[in-house]
PDB file of N, CA and C in Angstrom:
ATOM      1  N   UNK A   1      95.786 224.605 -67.155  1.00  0.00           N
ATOM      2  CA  UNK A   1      96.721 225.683 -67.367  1.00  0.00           C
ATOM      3  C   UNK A   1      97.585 225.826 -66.126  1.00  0.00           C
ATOM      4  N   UNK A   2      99.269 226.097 -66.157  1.00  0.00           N
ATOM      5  CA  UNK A   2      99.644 226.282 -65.264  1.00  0.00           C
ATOM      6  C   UNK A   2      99.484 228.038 -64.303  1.00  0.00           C
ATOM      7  N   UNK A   3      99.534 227.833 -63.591  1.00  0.00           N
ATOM      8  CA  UNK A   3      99.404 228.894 -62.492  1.00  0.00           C
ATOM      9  C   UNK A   3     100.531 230.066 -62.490  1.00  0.00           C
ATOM     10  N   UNK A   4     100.349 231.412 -63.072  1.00  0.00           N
ATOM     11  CA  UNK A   4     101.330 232.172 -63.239  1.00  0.00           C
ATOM     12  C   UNK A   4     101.323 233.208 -62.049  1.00  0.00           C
ATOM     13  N   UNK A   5     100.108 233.161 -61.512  1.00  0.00           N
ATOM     14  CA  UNK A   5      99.961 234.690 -60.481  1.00  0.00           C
ATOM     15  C   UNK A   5     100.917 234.014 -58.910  1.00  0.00           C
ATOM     16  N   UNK A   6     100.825 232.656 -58.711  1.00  0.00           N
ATOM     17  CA  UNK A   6     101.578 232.466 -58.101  1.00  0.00           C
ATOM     18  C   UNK A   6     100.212 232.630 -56.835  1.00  0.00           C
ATOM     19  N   UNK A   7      98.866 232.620 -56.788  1.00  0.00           N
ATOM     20  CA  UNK A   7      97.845 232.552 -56.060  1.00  0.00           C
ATOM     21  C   UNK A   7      97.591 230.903 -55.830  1.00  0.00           C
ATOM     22  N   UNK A   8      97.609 230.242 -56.573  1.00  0.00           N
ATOM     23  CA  UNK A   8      97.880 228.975 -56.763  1.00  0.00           C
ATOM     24  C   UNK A   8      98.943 228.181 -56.588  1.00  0.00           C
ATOM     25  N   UNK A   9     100.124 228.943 -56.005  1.00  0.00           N
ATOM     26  CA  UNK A   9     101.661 228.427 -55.975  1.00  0.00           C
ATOM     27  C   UNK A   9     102.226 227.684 -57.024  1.00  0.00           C
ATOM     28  N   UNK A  10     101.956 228.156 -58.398  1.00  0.00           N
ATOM     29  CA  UNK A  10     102.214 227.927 -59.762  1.00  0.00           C
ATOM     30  C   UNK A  10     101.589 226.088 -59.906  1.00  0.00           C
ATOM     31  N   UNK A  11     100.837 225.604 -59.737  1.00  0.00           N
ATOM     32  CA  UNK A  11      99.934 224.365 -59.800  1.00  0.00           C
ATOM     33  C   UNK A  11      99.416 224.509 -60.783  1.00  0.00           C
ATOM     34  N   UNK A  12      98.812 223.412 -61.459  1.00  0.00           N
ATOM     35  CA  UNK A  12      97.966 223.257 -62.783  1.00  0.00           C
ATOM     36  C   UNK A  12      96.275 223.998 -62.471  1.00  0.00           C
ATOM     37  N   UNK A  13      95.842 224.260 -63.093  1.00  0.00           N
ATOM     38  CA  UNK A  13      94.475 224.857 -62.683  1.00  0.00           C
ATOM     39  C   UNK A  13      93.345 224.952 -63.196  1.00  0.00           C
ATOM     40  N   UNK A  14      92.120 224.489 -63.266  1.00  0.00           N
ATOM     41  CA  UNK A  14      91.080 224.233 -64.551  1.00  0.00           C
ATOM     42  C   UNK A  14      89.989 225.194 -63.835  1.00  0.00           C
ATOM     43  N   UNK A  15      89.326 225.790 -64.869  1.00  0.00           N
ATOM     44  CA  UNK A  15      88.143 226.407 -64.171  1.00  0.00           C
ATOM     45  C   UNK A  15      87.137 226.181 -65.069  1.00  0.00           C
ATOM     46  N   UNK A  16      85.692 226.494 -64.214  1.00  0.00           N
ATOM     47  CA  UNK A  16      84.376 227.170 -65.110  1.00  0.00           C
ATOM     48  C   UNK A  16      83.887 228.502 -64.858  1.00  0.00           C
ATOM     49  N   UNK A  17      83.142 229.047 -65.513  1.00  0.00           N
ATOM     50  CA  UNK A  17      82.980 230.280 -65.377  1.00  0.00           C
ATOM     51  C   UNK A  17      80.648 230.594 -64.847  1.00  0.00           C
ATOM     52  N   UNK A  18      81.160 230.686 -63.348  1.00  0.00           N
ATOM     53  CA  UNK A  18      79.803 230.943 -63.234  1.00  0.00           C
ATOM     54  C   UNK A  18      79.191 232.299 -63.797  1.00  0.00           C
ATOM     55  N   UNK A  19      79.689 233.109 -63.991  1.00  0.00           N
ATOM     56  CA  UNK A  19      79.380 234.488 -64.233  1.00  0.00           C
ATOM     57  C   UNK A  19      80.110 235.511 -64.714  1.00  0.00           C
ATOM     58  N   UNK A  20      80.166 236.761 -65.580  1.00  0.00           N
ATOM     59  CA  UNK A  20      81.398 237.253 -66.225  1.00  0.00           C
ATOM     60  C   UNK A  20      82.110 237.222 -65.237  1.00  0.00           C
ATOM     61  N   UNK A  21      82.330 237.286 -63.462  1.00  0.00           N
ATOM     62  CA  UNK A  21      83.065 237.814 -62.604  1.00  0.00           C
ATOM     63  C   UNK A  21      83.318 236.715 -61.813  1.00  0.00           C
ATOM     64  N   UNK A  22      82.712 235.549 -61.494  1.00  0.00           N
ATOM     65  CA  UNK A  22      82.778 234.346 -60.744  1.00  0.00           C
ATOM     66  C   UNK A  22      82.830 232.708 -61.266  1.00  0.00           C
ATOM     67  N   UNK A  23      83.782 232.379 -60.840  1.00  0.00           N
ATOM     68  CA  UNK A  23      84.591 231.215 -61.101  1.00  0.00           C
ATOM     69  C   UNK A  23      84.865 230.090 -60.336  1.00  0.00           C
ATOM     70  N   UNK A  24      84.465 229.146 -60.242  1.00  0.00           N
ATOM     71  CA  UNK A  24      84.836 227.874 -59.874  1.00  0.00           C
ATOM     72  C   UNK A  24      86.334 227.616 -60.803  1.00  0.00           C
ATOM     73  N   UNK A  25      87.255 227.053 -59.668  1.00  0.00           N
ATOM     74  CA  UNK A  25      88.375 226.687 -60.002  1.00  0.00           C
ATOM     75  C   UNK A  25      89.321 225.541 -58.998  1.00  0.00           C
ATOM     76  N   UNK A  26      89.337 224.595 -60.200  1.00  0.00           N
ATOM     77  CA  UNK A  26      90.054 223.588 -59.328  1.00  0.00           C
ATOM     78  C   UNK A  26      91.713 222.920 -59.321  1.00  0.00           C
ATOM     79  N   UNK A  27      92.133 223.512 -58.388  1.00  0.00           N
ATOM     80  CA  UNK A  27      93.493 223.081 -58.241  1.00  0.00           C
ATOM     81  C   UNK A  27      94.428 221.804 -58.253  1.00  0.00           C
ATOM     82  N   UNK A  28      95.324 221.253 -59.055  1.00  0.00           N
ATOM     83  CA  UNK A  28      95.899 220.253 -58.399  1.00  0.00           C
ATOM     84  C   UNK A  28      97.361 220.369 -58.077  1.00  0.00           C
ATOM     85  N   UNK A  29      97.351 219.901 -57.102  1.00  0.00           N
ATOM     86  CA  UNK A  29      98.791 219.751 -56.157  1.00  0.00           C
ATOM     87  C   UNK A  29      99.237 218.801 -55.656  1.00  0.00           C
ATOM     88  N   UNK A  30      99.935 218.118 -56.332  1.00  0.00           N
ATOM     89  CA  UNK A  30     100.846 216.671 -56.375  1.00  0.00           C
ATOM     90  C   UNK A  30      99.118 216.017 -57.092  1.00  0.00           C
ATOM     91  N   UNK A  31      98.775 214.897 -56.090  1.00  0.00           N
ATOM     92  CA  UNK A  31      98.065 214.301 -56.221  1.00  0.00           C
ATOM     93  C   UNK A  31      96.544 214.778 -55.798  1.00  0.00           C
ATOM     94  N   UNK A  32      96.179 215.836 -55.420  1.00  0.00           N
ATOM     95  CA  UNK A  32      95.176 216.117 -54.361  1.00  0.00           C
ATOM     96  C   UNK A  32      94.310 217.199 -55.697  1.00  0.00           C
ATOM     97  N   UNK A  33      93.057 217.620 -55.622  1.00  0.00           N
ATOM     98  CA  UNK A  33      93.008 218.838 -56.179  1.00  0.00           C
ATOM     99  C   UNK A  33      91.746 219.145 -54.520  1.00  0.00           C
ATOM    100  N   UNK A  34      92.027 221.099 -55.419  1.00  0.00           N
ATOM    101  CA  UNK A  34      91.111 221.811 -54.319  1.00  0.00           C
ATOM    102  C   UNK A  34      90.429 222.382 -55.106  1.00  0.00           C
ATOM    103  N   UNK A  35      88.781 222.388 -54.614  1.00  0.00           N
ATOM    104  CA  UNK A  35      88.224 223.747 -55.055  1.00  0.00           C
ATOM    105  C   UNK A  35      87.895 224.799 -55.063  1.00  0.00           C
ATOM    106  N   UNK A  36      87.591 226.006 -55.553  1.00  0.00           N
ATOM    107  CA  UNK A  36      87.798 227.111 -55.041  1.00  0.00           C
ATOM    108  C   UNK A  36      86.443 227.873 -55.784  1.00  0.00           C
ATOM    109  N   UNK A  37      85.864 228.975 -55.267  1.00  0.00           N
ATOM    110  CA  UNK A  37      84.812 229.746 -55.679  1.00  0.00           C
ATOM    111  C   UNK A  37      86.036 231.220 -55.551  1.00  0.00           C
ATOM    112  N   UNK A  38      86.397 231.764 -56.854  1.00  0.00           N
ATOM    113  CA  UNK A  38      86.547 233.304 -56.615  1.00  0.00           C
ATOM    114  C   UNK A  38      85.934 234.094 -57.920  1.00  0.00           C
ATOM    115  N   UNK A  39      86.724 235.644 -57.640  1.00  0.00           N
ATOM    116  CA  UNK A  39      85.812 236.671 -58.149  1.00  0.00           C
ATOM    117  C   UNK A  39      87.343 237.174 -58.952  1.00  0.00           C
ATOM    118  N   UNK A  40      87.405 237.361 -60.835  1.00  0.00           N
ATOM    119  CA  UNK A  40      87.991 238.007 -61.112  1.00  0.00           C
ATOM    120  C   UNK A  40      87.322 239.318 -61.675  1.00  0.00           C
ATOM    121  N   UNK A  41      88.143 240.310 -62.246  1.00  0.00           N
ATOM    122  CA  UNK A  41      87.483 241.728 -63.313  1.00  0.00           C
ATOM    123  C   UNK A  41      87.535 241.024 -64.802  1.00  0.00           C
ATOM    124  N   UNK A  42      88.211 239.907 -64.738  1.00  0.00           N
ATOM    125  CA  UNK A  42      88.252 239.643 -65.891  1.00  0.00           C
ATOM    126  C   UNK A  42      88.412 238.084 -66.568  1.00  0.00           C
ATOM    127  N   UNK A  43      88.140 237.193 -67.205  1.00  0.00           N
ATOM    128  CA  UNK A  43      88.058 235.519 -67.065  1.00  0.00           C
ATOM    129  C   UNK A  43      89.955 235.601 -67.631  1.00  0.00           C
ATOM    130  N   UNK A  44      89.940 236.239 -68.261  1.00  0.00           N
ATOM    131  CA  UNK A  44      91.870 236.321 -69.056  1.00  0.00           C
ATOM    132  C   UNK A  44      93.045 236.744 -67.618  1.00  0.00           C
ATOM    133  N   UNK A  45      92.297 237.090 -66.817  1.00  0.00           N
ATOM    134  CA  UNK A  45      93.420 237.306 -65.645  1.00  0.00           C
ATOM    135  C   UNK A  45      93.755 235.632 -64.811  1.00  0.00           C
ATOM    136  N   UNK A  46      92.423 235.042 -65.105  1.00  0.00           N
ATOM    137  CA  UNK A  46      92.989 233.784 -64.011  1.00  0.00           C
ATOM    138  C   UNK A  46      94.165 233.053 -64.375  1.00  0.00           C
ATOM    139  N   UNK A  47      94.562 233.017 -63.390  1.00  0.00           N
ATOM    140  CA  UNK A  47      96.369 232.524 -63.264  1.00  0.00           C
ATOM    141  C   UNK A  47      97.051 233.108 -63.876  1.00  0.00           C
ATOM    142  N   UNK A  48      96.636 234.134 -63.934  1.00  0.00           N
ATOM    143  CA  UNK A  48      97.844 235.586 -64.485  1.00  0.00           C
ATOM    144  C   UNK A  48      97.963 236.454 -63.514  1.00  0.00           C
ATOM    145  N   UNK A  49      96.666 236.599 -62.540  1.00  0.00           N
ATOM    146  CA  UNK A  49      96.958 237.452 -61.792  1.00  0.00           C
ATOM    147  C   UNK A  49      95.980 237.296 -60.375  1.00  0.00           C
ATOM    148  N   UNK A  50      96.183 237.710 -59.388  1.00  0.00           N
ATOM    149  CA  UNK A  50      95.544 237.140 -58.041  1.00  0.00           C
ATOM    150  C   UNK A  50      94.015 237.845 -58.123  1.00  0.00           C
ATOM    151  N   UNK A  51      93.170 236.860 -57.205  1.00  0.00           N
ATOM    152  CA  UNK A  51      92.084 236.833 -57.643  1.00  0.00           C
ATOM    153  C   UNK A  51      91.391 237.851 -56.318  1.00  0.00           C
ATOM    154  N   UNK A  52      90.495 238.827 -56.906  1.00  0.00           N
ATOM    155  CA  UNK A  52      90.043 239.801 -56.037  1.00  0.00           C
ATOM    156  C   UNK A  52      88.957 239.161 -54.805  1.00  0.00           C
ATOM    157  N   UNK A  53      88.481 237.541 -54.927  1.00  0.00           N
ATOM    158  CA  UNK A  53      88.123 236.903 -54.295  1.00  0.00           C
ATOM    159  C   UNK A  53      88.213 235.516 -54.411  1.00  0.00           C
ATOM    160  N   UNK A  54      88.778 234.833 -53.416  1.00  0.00           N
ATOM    161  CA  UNK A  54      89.530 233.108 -53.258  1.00  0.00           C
ATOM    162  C   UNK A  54      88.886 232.554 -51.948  1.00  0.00           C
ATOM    163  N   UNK A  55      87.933 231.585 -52.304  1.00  0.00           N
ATOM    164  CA  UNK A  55      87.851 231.014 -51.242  1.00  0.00           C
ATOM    165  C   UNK A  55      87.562 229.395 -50.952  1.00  0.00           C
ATOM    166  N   UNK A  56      88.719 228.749 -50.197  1.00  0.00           N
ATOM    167  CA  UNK A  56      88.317 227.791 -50.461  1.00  0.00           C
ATOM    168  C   UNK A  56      87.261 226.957 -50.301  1.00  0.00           C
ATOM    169  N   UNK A  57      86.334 226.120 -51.163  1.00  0.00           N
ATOM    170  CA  UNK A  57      85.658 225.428 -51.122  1.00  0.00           C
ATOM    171  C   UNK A  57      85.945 224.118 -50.171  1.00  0.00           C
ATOM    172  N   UNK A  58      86.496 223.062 -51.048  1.00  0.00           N
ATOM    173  CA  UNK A  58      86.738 221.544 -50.690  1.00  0.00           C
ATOM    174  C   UNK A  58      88.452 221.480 -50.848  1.00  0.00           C
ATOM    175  N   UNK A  59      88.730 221.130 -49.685  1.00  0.00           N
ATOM    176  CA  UNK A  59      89.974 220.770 -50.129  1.00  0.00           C
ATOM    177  C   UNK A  59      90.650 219.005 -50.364  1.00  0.00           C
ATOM    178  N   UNK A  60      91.111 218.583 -50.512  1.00  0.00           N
ATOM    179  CA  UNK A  60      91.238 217.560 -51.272  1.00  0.00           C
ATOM    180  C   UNK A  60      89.932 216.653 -51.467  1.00  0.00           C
ATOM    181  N   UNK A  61      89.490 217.506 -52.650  1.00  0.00           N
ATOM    182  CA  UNK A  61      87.992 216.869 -53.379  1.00  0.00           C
ATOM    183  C   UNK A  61      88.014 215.633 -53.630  1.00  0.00           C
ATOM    184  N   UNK A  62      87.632 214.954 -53.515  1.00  0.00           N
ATOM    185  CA  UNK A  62      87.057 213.268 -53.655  1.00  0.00           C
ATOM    186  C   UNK A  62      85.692 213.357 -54.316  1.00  0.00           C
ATOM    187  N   UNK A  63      85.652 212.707 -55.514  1.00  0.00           N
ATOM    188  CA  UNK A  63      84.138 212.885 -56.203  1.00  0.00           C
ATOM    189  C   UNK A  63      83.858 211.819 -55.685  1.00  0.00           C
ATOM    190  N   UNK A  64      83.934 211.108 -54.490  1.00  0.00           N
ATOM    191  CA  UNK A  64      83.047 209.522 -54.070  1.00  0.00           C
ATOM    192  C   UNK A  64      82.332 210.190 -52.822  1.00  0.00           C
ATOM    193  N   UNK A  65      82.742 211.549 -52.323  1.00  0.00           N
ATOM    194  CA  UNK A  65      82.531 212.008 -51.045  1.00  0.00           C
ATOM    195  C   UNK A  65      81.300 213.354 -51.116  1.00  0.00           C
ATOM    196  N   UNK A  66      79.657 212.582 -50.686  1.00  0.00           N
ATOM    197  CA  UNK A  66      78.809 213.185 -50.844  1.00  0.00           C
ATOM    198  C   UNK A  66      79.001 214.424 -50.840  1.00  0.00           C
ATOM    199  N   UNK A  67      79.446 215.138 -50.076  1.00  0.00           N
ATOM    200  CA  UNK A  67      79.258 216.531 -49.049  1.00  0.00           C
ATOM    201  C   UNK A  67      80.392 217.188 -50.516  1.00  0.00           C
ATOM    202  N   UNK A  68      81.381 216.738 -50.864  1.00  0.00           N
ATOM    203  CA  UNK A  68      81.677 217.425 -51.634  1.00  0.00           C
ATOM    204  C   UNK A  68      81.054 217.437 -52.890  1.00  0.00           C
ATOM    205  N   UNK A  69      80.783 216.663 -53.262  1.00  0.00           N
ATOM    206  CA  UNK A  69      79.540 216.865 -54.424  1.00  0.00           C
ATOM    207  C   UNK A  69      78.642 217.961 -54.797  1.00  0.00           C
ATOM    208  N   UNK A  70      78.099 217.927 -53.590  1.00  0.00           N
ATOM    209  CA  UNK A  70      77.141 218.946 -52.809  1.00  0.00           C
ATOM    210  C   UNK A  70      77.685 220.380 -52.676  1.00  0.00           C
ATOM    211  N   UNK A  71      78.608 220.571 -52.398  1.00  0.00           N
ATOM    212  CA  UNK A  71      79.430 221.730 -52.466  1.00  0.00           C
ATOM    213  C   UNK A  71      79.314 222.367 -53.723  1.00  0.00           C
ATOM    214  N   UNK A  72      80.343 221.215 -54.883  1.00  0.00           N
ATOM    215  CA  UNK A  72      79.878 221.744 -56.201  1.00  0.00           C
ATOM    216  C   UNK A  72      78.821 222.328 -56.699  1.00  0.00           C
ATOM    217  N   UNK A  73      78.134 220.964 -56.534  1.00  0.00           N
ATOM    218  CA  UNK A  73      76.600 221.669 -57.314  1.00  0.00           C
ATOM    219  C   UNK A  73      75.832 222.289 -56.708  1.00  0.00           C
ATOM    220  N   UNK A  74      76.191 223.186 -55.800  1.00  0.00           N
ATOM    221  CA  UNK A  74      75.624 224.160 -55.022  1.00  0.00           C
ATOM    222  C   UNK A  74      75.592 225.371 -56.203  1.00  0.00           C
ATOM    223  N   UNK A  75      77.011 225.395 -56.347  1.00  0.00           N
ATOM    224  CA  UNK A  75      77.065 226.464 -57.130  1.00  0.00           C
ATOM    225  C   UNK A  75      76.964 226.541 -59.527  1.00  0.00           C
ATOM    226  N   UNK A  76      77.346 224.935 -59.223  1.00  0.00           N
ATOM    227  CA  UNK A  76      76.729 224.916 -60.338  1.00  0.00           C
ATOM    228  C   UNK A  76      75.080 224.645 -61.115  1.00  0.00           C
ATOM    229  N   UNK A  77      74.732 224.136 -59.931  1.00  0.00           N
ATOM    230  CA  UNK A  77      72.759 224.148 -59.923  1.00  0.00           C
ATOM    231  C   UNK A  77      72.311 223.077 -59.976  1.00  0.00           C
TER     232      UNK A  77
END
């Protein structure tokens, strides 16, 4: 989905949903993506509207690159 809140600097944006309020979300920009752990009030606000918590995870994620792996499934289990 593209990025409307402009938290993302209008970029494409995919997420999962760890919890009604917490979200893994991964950015791409040009060629690169980032990941991100935040906190919305609501799963229908992401990329509609800025997120009450953003933080970046990994930034240009490489799935060949252990440590980011690890990052992920930190939070996915």
């Amino acid at each position: 989905m593209k990025d409307q809140s402009n938290a993302f600097n209008g970029n494409e944006i995919s997420f999962t949903e760890l919890n009604s309020e917490h979200f893994l979300i991964f950015e791409k920009e040009q060629d690169v993506f980032n990941l991100y752990v935040s906190k919305y009030s609501k799963k229908s606000d992401i990329g509609n509207k800025p997120a009450e918590i953003l933080e970046l995870l990994v930034s240009d994620y490489d799935m060949s690159n252990p440590e980011h792996r690890i990052a992920l499934r930190r939070y996915l289990g």
